[in-house]
PDB file of N, CA and C in Angstrom:
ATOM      1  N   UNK A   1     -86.987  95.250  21.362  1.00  0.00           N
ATOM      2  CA  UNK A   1     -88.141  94.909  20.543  1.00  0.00           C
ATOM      3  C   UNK A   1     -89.342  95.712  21.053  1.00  0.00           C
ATOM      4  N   UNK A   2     -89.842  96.044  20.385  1.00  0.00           N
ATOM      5  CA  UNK A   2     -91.277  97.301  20.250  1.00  0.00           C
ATOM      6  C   UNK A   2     -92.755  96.152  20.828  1.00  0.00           C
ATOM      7  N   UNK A   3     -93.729  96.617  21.084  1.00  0.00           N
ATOM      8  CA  UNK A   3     -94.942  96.257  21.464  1.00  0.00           C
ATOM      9  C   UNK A   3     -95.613  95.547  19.787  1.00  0.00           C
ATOM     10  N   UNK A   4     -96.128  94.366  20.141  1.00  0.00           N
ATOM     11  CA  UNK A   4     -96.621  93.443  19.005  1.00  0.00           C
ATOM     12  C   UNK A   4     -97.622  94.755  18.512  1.00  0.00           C
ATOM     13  N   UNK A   5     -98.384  95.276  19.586  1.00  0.00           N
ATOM     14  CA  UNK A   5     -99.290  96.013  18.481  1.00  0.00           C
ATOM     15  C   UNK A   5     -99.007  96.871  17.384  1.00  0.00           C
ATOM     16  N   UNK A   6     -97.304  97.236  17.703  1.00  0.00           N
ATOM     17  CA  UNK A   6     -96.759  98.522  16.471  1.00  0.00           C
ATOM     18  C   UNK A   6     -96.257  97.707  15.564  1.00  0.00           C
ATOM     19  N   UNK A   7     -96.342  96.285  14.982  1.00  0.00           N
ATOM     20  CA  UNK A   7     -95.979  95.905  14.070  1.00  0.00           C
ATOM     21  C   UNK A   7     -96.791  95.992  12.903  1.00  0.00           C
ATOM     22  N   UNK A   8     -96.331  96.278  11.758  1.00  0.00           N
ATOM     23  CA  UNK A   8     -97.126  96.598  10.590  1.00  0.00           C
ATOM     24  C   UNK A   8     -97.784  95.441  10.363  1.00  0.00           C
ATOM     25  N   UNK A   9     -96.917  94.593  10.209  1.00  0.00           N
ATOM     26  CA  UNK A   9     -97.522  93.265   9.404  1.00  0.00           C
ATOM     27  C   UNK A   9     -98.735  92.593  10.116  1.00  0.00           C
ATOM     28  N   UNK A  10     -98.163  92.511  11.586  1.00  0.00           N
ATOM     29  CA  UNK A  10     -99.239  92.191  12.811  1.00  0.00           C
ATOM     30  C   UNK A  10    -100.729  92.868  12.099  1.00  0.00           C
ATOM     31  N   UNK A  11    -100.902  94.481  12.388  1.00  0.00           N
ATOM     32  CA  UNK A  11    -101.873  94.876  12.602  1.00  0.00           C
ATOM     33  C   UNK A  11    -102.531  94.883  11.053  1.00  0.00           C
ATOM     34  N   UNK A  12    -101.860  94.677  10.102  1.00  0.00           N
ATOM     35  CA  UNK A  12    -102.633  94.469   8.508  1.00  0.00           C
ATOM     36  C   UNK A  12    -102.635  93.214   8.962  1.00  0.00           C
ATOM     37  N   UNK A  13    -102.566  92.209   9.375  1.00  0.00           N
ATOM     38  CA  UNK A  13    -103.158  90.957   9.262  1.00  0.00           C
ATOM     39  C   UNK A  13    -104.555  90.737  10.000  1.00  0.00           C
ATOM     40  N   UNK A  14    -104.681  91.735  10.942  1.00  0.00           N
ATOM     41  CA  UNK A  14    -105.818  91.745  11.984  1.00  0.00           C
ATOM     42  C   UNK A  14    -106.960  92.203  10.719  1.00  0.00           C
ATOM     43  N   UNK A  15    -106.295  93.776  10.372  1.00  0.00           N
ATOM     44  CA  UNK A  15    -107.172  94.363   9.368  1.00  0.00           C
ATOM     45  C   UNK A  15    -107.626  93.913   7.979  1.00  0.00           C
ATOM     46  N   UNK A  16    -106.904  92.472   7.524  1.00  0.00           N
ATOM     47  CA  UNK A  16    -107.526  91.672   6.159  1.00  0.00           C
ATOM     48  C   UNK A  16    -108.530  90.945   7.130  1.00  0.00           C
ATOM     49  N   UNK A  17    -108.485  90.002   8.592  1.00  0.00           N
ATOM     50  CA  UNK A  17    -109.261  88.988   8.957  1.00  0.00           C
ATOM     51  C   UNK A  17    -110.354  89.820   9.042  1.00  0.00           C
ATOM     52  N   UNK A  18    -110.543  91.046   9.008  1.00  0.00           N
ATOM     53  CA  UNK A  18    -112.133  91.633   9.263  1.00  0.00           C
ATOM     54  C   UNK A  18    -112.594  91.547   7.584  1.00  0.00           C
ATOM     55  N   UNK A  19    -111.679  91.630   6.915  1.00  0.00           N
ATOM     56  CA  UNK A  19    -112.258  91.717   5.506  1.00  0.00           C
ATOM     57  C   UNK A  19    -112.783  90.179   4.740  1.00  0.00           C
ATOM     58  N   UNK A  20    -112.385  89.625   5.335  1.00  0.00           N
ATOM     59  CA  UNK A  20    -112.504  88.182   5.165  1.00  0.00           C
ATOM     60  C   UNK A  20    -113.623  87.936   5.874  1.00  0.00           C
ATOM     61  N   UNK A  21    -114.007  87.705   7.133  1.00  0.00           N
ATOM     62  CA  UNK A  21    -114.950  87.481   7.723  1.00  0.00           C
ATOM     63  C   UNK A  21    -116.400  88.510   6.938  1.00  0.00           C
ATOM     64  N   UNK A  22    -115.759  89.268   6.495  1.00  0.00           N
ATOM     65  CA  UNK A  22    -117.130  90.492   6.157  1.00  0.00           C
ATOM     66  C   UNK A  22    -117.826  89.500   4.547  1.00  0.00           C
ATOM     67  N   UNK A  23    -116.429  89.059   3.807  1.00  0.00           N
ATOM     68  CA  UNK A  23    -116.887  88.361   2.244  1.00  0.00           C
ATOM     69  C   UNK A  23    -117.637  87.284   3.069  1.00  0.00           C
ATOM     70  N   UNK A  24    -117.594  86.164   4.064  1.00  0.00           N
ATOM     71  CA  UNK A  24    -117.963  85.092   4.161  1.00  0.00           C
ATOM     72  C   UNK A  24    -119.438  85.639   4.860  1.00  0.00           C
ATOM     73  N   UNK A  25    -119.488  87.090   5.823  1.00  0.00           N
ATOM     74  CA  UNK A  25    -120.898  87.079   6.262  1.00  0.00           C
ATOM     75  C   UNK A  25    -121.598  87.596   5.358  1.00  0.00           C
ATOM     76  N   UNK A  26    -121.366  88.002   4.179  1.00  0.00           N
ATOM     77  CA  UNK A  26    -122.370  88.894   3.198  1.00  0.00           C
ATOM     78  C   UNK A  26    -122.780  87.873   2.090  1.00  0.00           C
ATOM     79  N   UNK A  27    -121.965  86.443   1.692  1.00  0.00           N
ATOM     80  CA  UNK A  27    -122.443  85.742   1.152  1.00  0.00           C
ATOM     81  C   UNK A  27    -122.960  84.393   1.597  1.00  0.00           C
ATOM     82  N   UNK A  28    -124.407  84.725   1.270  1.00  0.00           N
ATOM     83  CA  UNK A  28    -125.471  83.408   2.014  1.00  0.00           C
ATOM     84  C   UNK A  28    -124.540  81.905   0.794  1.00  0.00           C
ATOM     85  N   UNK A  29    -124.424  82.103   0.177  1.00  0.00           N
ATOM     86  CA  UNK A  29    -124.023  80.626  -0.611  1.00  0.00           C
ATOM     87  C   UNK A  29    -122.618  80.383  -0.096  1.00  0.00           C
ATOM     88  N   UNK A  30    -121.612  81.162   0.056  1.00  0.00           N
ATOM     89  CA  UNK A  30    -120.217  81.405   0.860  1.00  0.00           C
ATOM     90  C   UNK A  30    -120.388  80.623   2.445  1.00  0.00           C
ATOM     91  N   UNK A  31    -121.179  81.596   2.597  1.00  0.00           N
ATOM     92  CA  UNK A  31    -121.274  80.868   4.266  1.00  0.00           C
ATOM     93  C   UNK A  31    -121.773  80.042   4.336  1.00  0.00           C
ATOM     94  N   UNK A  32    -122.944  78.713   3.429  1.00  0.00           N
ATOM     95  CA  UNK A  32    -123.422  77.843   3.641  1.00  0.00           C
ATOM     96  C   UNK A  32    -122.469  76.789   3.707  1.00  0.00           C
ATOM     97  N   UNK A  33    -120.901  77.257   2.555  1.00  0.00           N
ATOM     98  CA  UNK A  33    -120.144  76.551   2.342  1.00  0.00           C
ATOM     99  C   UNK A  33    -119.229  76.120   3.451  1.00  0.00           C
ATOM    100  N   UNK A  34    -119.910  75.404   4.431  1.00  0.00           N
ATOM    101  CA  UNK A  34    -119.231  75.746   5.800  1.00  0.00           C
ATOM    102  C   UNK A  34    -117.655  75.395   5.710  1.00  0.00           C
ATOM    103  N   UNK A  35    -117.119  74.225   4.764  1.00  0.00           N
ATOM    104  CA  UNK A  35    -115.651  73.584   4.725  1.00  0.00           C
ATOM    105  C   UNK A  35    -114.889  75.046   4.540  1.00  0.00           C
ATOM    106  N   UNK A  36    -115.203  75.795   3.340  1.00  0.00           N
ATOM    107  CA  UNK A  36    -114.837  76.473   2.748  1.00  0.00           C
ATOM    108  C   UNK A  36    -114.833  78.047   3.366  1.00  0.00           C
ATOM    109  N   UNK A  37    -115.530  78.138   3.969  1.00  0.00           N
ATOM    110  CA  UNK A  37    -115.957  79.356   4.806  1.00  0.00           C
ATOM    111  C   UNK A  37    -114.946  79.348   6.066  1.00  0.00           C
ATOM    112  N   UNK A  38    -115.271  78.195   6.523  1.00  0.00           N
ATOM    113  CA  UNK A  38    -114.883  77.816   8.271  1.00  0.00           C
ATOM    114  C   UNK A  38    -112.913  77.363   7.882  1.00  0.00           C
ATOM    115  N   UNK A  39    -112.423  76.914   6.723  1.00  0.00           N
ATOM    116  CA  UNK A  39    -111.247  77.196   6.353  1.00  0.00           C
ATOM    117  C   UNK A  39    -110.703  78.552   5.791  1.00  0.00           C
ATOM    118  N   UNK A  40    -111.187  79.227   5.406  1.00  0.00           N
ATOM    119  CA  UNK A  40    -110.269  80.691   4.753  1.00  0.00           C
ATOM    120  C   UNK A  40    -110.510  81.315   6.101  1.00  0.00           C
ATOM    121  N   UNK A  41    -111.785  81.341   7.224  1.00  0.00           N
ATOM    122  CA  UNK A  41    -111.546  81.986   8.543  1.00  0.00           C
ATOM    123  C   UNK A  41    -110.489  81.768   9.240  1.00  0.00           C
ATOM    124  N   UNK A  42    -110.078  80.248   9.127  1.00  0.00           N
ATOM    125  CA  UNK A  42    -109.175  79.796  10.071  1.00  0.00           C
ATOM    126  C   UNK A  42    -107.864  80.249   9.426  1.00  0.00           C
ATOM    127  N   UNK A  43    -107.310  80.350   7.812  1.00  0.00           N
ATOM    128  CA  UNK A  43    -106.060  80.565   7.810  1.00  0.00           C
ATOM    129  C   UNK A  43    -105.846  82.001   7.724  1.00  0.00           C
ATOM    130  N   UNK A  44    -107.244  82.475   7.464  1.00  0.00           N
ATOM    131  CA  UNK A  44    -106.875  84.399   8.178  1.00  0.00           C
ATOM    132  C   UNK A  44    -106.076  84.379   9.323  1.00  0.00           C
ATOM    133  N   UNK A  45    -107.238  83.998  10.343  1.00  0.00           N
ATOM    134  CA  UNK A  45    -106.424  83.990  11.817  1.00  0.00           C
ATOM    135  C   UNK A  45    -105.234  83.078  11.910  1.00  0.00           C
ATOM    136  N   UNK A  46    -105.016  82.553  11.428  1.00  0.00           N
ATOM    137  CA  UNK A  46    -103.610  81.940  11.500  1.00  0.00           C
ATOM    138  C   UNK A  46    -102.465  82.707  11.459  1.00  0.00           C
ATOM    139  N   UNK A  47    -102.819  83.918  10.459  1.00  0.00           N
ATOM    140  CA  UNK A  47    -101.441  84.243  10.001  1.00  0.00           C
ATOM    141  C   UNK A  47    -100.893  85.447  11.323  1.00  0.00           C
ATOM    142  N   UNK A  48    -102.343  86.514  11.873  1.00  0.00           N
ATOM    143  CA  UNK A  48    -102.506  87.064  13.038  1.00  0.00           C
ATOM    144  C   UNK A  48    -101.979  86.269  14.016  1.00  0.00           C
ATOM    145  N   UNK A  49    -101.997  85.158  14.562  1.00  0.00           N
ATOM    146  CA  UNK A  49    -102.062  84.358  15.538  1.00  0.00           C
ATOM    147  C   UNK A  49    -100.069  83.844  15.490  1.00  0.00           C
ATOM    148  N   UNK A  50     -99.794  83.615  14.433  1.00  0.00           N
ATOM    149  CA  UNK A  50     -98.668  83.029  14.666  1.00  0.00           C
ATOM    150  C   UNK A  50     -97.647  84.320  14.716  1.00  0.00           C
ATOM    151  N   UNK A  51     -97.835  85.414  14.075  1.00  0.00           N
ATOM    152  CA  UNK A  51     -97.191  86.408  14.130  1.00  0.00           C
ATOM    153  C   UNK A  51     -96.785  86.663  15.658  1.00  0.00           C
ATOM    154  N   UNK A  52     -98.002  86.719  16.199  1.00  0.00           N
ATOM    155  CA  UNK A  52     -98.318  87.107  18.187  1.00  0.00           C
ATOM    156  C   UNK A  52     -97.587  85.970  18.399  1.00  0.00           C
ATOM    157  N   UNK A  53     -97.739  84.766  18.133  1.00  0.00           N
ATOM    158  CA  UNK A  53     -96.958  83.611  19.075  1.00  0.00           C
ATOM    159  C   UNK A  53     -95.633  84.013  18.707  1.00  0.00           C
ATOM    160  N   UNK A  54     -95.339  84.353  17.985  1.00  0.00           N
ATOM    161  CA  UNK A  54     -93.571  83.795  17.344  1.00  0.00           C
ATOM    162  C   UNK A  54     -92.727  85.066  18.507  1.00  0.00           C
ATOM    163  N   UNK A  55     -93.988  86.516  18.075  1.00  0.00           N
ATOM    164  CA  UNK A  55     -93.169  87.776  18.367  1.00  0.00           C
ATOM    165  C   UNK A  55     -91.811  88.044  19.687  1.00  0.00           C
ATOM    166  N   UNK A  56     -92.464  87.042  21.002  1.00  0.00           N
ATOM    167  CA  UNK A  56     -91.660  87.514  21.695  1.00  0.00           C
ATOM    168  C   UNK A  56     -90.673  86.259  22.006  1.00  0.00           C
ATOM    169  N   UNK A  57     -90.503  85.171  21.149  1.00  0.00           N
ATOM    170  CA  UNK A  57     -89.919  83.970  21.059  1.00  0.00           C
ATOM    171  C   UNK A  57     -88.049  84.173  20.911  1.00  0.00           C
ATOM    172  N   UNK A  58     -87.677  83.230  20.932  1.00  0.00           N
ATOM    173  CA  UNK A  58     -86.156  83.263  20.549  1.00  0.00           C
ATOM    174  C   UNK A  58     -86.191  83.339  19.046  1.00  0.00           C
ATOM    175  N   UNK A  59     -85.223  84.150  18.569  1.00  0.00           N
ATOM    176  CA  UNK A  59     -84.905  84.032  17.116  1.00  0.00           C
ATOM    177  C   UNK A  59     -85.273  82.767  16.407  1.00  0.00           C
ATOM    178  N   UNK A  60     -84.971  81.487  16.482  1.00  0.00           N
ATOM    179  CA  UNK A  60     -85.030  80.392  15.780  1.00  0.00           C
ATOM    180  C   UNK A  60     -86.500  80.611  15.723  1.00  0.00           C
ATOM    181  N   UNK A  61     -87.389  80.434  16.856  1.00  0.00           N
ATOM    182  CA  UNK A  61     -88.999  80.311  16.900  1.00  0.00           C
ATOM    183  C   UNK A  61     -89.872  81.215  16.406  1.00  0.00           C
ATOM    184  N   UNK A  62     -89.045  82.379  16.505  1.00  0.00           N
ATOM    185  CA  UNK A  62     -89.685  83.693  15.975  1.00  0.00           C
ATOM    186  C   UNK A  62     -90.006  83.376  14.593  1.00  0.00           C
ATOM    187  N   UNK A  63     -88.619  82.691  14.208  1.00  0.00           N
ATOM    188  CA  UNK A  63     -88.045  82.646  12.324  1.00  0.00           C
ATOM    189  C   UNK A  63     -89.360  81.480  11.794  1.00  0.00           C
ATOM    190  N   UNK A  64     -89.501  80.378  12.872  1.00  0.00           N
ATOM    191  CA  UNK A  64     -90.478  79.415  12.616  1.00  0.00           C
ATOM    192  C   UNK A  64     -91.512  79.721  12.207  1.00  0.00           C
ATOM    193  N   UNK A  65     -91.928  80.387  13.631  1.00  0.00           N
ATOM    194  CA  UNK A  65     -93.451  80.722  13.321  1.00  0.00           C
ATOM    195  C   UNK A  65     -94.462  82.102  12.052  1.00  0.00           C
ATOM    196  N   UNK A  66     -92.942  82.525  12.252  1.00  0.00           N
ATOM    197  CA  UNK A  66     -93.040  83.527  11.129  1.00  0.00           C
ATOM    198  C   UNK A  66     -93.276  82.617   9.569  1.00  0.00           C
ATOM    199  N   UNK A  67     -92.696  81.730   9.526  1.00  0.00           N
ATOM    200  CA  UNK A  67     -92.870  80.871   8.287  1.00  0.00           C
ATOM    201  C   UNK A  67     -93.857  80.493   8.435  1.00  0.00           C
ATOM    202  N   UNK A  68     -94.733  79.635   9.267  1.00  0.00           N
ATOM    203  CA  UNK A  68     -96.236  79.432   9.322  1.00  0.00           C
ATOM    204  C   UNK A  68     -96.946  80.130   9.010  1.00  0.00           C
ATOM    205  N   UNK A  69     -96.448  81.842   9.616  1.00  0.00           N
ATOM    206  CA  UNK A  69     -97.377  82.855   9.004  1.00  0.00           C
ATOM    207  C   UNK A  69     -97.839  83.099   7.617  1.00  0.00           C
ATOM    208  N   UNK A  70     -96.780  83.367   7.068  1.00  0.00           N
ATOM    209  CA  UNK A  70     -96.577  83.614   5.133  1.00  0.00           C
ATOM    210  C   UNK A  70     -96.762  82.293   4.785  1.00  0.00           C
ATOM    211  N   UNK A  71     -96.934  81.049   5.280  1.00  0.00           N
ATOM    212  CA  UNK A  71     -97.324  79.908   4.869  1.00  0.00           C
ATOM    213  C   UNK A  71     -99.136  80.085   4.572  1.00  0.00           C
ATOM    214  N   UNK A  72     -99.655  80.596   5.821  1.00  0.00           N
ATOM    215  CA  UNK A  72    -101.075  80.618   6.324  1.00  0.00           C
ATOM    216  C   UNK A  72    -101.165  82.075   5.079  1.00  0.00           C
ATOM    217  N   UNK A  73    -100.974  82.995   5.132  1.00  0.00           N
ATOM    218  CA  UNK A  73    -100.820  84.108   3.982  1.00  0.00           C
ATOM    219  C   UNK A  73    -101.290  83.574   3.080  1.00  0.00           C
ATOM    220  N   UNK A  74    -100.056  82.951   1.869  1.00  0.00           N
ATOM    221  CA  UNK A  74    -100.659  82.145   0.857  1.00  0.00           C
ATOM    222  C   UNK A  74    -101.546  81.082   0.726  1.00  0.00           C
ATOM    223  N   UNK A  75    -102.356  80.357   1.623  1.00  0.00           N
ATOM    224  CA  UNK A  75    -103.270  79.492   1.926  1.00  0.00           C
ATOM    225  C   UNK A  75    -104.420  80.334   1.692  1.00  0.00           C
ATOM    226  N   UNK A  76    -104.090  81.499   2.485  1.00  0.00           N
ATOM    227  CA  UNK A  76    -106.028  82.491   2.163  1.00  0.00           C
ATOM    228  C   UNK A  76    -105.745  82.898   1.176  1.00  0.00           C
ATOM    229  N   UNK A  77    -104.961  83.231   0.438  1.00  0.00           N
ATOM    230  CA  UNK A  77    -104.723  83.956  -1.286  1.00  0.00           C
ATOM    231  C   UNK A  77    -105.345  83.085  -1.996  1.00  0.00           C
ATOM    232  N   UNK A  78    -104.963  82.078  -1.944  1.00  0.00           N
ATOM    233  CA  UNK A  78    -105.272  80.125  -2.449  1.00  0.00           C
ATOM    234  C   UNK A  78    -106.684  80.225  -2.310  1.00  0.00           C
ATOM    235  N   UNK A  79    -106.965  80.419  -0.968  1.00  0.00           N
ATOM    236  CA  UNK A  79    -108.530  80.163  -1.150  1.00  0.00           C
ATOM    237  C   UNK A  79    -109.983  81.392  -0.907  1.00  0.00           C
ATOM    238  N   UNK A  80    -108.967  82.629  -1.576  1.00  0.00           N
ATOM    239  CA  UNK A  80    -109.686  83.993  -2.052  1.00  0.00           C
ATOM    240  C   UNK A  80    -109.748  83.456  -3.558  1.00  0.00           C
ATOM    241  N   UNK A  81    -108.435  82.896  -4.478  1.00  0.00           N
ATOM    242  CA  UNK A  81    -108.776  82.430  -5.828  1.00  0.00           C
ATOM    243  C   UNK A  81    -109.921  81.487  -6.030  1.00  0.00           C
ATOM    244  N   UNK A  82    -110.154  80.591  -4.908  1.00  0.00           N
ATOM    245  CA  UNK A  82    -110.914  79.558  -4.815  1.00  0.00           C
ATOM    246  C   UNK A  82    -112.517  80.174  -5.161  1.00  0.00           C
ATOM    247  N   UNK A  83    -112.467  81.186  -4.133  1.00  0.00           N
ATOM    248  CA  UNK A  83    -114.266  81.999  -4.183  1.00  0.00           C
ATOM    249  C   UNK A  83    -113.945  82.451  -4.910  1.00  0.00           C
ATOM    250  N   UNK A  84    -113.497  83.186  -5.291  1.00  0.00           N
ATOM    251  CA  UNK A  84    -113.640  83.638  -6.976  1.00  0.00           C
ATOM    252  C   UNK A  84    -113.826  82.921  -8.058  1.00  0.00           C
ATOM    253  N   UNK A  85    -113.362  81.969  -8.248  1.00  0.00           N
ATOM    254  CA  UNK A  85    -113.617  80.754  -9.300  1.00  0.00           C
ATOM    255  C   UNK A  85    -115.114  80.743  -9.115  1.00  0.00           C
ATOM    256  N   UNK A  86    -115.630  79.752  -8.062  1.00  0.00           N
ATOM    257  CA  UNK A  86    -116.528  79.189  -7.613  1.00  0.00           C
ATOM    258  C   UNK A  86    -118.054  80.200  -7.222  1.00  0.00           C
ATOM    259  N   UNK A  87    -117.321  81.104  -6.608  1.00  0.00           N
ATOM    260  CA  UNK A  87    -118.946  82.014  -6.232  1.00  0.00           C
ATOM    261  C   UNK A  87    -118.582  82.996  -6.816  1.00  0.00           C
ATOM    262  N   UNK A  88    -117.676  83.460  -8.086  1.00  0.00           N
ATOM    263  CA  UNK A  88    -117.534  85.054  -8.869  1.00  0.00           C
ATOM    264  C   UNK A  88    -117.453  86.141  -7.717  1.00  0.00           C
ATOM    265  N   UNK A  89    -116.895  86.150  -6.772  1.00  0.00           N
ATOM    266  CA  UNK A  89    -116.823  86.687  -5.848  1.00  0.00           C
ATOM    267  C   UNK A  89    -115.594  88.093  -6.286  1.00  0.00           C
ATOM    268  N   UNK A  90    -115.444  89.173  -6.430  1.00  0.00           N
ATOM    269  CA  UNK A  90    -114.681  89.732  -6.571  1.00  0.00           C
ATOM    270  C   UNK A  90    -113.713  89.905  -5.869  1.00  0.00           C
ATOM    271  N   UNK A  91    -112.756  89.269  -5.360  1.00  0.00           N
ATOM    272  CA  UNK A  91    -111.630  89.264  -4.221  1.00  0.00           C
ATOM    273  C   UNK A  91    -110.469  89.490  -4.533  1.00  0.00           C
ATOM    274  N   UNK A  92    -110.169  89.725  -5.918  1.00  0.00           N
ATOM    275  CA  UNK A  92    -108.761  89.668  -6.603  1.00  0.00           C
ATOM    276  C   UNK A  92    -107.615  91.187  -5.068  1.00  0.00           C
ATOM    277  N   UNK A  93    -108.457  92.084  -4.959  1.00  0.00           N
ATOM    278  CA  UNK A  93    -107.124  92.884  -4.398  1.00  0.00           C
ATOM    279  C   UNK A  93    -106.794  92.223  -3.218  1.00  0.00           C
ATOM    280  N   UNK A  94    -108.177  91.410  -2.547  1.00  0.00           N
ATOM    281  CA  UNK A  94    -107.266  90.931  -1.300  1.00  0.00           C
ATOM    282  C   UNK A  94    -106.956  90.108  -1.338  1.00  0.00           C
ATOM    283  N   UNK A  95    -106.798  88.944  -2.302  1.00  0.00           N
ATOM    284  CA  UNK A  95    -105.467  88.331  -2.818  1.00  0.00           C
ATOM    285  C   UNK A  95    -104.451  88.478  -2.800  1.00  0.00           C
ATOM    286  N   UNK A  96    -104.382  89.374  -3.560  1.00  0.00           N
ATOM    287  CA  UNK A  96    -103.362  90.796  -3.518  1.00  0.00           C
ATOM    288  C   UNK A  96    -102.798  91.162  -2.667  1.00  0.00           C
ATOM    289  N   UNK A  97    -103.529  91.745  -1.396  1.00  0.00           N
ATOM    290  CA  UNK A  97    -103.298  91.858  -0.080  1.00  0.00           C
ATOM    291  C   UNK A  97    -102.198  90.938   0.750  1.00  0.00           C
ATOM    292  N   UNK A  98    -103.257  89.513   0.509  1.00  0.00           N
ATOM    293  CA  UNK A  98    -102.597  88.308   1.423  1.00  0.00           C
ATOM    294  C   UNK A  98    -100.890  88.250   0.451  1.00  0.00           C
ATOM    295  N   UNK A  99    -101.022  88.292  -0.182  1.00  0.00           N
ATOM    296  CA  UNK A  99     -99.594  87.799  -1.580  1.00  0.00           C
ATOM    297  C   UNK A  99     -98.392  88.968  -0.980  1.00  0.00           C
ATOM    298  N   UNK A 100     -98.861  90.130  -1.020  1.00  0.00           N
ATOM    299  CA  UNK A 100     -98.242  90.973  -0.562  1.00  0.00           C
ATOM    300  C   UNK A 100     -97.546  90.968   1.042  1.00  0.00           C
ATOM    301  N   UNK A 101     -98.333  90.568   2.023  1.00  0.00           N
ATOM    302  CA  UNK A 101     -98.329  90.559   3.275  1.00  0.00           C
ATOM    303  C   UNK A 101     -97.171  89.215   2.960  1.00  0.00           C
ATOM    304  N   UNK A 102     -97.387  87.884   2.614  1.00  0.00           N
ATOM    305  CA  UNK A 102     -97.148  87.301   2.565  1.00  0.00           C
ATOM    306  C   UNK A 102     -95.315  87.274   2.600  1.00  0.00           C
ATOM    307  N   UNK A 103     -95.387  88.518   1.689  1.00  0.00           N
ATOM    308  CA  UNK A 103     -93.612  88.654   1.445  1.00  0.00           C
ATOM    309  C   UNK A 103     -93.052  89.407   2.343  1.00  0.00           C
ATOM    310  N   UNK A 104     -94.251  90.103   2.749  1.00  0.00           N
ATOM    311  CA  UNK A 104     -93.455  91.313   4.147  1.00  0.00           C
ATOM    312  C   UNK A 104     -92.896  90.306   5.150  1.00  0.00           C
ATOM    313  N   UNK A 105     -94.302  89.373   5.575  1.00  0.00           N
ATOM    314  CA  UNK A 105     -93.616  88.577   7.004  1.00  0.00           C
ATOM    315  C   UNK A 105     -92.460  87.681   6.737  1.00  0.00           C
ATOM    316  N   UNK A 106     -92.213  87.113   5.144  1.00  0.00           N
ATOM    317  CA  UNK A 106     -91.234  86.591   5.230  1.00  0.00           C
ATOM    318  C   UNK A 106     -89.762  87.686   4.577  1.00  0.00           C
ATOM    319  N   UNK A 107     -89.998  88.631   4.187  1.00  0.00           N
ATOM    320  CA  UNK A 107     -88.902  89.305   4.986  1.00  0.00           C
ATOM    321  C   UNK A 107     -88.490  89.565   6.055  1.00  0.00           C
ATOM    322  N   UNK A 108     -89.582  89.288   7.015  1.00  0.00           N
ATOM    323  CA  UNK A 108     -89.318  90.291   8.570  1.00  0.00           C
ATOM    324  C   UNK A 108     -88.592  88.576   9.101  1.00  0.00           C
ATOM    325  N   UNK A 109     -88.819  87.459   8.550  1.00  0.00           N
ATOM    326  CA  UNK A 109     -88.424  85.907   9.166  1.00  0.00           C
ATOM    327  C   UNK A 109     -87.120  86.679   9.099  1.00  0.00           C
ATOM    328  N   UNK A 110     -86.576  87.135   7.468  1.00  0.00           N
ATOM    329  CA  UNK A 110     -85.386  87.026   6.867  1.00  0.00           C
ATOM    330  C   UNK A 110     -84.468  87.532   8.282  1.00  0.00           C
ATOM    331  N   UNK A 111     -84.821  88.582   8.639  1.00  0.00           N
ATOM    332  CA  UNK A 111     -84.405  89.694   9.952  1.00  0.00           C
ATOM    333  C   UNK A 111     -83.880  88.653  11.399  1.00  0.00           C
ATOM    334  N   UNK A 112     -84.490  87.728  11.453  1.00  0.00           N
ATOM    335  CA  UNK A 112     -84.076  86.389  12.412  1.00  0.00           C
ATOM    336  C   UNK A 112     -83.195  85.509  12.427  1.00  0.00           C
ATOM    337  N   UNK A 113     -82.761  85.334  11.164  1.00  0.00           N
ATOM    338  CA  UNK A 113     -81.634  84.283  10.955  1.00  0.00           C
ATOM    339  C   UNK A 113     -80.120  85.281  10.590  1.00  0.00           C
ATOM    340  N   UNK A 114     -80.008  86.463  10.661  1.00  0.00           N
ATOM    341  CA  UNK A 114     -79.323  87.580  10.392  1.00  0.00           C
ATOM    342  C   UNK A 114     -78.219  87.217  11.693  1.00  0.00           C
TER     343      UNK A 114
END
């Protein structure tokens, strides 16, 4: 197994949480929304975070936490649709993004139970 940092999925998950954090610091009505703000931060980093925990785990845990990941994935997609509804926020590609990512890490689970 290779160094967590050469994983694709790993390091696009690092590189959406900056994009995320950037929508919530540029909008004063976004960021007031602290529930809403202080949740899409947290399931960014979630999906970063469980990737790193799972990576150097036993297969079963790897496969786990990898599911938390693409779990946490579609949670910020969920609530990129959310600001968009609500503050017209233009977020549709990194929706997109998370939806996408979403299927990579749970292909890469698929690679664990093999």
């Amino acid at each position: 197994m290779g160094k967590l940092d050469d994983l694709v999925i790993h390091k696009k998950s690092l590189s959406l949480i900056e994009q995320i954090y950037l929508i919530v610091n540029q909008n004063i009505s976004l960021r007031k929304d602290f529930s809403l703000s202080d949740r899409i931060k947290r399931s960014s980093v979630s999906v970063a975070t469980n990737i790193a925990e799972g990576y150097y785990r036993n297969q079963k845990q790897s496969h786990n936490y990898l599911r938390i990941a693409a779990g946490s994935a579609n949670e910020t997609a969920t609530l990129l649709e959310i600001i968009y509804r609500v503050y017209k926020l233009n977020c549709q590609k990194l929706k997109e993004d998370y939806l996408y990512l979403a299927k990579q890490i749970s292909a890469f689970a698929k690679s664990f139970t093999s």
